[in-house]
C-alpha atoms as a PDB file:
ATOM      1  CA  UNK A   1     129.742  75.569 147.070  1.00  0.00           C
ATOM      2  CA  UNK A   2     126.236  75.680 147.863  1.00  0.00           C
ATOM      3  CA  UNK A   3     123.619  72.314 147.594  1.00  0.00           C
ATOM      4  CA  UNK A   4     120.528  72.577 145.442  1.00  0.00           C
ATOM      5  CA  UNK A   5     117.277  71.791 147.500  1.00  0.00           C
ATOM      6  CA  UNK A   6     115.916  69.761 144.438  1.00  0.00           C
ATOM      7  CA  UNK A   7     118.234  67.764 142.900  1.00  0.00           C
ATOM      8  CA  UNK A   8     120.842  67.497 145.653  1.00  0.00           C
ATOM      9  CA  UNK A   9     123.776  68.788 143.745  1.00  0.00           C
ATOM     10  CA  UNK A  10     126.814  71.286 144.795  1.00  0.00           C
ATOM     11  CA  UNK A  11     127.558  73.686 142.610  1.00  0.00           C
ATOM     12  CA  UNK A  12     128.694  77.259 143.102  1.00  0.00           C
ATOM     13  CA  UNK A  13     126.434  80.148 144.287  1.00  0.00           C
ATOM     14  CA  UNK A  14     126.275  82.197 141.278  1.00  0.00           C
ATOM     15  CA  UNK A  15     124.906  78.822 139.498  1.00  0.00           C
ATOM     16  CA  UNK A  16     122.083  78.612 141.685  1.00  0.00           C
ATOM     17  CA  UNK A  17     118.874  80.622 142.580  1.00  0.00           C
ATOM     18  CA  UNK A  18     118.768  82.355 146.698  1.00  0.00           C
ATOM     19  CA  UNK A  19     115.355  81.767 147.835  1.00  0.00           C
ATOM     20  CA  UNK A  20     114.314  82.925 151.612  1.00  0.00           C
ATOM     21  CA  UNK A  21     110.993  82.764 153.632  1.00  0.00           C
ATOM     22  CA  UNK A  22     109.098  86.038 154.317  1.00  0.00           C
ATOM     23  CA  UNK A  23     106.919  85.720 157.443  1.00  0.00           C
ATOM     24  CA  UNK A  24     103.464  86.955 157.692  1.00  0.00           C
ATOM     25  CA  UNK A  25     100.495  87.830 160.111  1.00  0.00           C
ATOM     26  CA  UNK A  26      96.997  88.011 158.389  1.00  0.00           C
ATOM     27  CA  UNK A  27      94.114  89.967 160.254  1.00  0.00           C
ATOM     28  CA  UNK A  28      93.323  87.179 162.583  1.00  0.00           C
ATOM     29  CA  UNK A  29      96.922  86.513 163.877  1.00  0.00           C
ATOM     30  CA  UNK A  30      98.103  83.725 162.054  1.00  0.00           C
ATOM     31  CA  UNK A  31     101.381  83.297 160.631  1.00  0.00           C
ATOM     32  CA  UNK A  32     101.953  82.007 157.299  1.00  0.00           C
ATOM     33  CA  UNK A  33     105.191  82.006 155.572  1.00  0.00           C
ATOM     34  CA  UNK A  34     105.636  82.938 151.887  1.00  0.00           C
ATOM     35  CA  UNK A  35     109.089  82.163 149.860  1.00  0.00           C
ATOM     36  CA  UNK A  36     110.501  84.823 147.699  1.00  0.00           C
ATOM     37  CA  UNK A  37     113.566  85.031 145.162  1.00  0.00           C
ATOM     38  CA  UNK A  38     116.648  86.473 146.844  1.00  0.00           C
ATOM     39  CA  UNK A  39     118.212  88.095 143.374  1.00  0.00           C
ATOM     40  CA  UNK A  40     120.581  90.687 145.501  1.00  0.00           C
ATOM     41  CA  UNK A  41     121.877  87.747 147.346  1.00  0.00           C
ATOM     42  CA  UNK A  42     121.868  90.694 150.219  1.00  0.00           C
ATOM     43  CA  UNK A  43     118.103  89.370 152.266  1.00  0.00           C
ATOM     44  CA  UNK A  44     118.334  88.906 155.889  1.00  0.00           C
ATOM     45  CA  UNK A  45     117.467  85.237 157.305  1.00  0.00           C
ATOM     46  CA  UNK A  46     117.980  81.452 156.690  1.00  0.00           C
ATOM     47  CA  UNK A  47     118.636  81.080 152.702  1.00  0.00           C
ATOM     48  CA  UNK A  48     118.294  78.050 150.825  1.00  0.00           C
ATOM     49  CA  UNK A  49     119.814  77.302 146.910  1.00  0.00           C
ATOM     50  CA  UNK A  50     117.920  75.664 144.093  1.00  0.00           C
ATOM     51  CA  UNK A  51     118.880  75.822 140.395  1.00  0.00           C
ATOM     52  CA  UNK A  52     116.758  78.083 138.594  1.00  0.00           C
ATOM     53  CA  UNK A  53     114.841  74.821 136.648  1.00  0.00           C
ATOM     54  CA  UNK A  54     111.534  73.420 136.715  1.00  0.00           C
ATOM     55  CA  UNK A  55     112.839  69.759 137.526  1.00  0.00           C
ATOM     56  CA  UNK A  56     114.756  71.216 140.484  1.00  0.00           C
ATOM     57  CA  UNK A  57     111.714  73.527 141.630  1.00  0.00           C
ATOM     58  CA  UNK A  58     109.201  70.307 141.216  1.00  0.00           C
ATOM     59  CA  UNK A  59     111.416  67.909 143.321  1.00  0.00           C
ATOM     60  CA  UNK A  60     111.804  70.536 145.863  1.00  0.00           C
ATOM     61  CA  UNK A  61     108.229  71.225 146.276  1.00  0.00           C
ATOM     62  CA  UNK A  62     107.750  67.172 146.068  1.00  0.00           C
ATOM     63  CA  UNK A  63     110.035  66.622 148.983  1.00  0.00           C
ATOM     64  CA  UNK A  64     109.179  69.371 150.779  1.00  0.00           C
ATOM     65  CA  UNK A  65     112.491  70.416 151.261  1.00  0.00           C
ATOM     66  CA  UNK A  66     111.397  74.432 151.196  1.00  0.00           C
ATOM     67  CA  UNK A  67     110.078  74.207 154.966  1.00  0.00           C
ATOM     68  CA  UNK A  68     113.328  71.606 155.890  1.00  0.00           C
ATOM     69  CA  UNK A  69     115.604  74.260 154.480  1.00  0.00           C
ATOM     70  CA  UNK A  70     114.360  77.180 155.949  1.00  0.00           C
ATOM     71  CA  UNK A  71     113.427  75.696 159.170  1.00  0.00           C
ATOM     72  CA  UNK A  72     109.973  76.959 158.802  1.00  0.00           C
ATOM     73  CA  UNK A  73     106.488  75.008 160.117  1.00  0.00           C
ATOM     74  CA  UNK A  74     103.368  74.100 157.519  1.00  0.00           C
ATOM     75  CA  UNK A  75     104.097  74.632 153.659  1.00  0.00           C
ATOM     76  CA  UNK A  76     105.276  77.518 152.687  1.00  0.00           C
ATOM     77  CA  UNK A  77     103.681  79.657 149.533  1.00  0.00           C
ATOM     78  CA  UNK A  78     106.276  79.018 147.223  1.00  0.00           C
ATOM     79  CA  UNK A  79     103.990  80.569 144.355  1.00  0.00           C
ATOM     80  CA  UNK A  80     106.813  83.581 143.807  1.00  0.00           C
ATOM     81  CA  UNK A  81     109.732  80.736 143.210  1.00  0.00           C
ATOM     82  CA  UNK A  82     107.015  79.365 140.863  1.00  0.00           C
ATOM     83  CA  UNK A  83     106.515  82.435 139.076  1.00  0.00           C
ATOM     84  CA  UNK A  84     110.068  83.431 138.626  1.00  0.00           C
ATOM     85  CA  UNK A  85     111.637  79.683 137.505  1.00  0.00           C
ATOM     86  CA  UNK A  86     109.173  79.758 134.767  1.00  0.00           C
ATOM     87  CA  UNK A  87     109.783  83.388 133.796  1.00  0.00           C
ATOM     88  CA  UNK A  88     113.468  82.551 133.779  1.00  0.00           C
ATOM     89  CA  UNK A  89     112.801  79.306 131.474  1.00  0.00           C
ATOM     90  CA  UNK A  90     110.510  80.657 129.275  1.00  0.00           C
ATOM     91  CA  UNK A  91     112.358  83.876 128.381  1.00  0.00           C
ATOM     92  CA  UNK A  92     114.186  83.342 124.827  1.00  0.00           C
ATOM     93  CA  UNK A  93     117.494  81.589 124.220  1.00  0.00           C
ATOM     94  CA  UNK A  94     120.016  83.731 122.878  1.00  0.00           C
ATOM     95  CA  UNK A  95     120.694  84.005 119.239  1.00  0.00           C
ATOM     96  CA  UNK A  96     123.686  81.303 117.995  1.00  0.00           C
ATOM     97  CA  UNK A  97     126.552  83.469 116.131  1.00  0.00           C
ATOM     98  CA  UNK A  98     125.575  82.057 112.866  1.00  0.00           C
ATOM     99  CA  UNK A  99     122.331  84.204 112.764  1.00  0.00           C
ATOM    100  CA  UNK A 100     123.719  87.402 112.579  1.00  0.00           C
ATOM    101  CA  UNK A 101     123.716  89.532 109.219  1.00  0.00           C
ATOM    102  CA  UNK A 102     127.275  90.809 107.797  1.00  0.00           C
ATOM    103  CA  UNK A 103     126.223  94.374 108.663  1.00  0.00           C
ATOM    104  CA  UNK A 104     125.537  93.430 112.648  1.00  0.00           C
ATOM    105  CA  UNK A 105     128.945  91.583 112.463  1.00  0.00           C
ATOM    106  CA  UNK A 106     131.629  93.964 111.268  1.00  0.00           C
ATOM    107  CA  UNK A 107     129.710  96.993 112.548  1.00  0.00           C
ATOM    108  CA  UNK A 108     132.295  98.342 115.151  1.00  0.00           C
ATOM    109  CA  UNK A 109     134.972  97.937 112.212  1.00  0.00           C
ATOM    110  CA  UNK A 110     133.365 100.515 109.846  1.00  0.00           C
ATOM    111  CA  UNK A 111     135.519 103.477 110.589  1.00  0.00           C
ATOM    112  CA  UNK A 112     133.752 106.828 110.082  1.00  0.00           C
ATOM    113  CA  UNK A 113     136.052 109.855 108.176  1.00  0.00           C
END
C-alpha cells in the first residue's frame, strides 16, 4: 500500500504513478532538482506515489508535497509529471464491447480448411 501525494489516499502500487527527483548542476554550480516519471519502478533514490490524474497532480503541486516527499529544498520542476499525467489522460478510452462489428467478434472462430 502506497499513499498518493495529492489526494492522500492508500491504494496499491501498481494503481499509482512512481515519481523521483533527478538532481542537477547548471554551468554556474547551482543545483536544481527536476521530477521525472519512474515507469520501471527500478530508479535509484527517495520515490514518492501519486495517481496518474490531473486532480491528484494539481493538489500535489498546490501543497507542495513534491519537495516534502522527496526531501528535496526549493520547488522542484515537476514539468515531466505534468507532461506525462496529461498524456496519460488525454490518450483515448478504450472501445466498449458493443462497438465491435460481427466480423472483429467471431474472428478467431472462423476455422480455415
Amino acid at each position: 500500500m502506497r499513499t498518493c501525494i495529492g489526494c492522500r489516499k492508500r491504494e496499491l502500487a501498481v494503481e499509482l504513478l512512481r515519481v523521483v527527483a533527478v538532481g542537477n548542476v547548471d554551468g554556474a554550480g547551482n543545483r536544481s532538482s527536476t521530477v521525472t516519471v519512474d515507469l520501471a519502478r527500478k530508479l535509484p533514490g527517495r520515490g514518492a506515489w501519486l495517481h496518474p490524474t490531473p486532480h491528484c497532480l494539481d493538489a500535489a503541486i498546490r501543497r507542495r508535497a513534491f519537495g516534502r516527499a522527496l526531501r528535496i529544498t526549493g520547488s522542484p520542476d515537476v514539468s515531466a509529471v505534468v507532461e506525462h499525467v496529461s498524456a496519460v489522460n488525454s490518450a483515448e478510452a478504450p472501445e466498449p464491447p458493443g462497438n465491435r462489428t460481427g466480423s472483429e467478434e467471431h474472428e478467431h472462430t472462423v476455422k480455415s480448411r
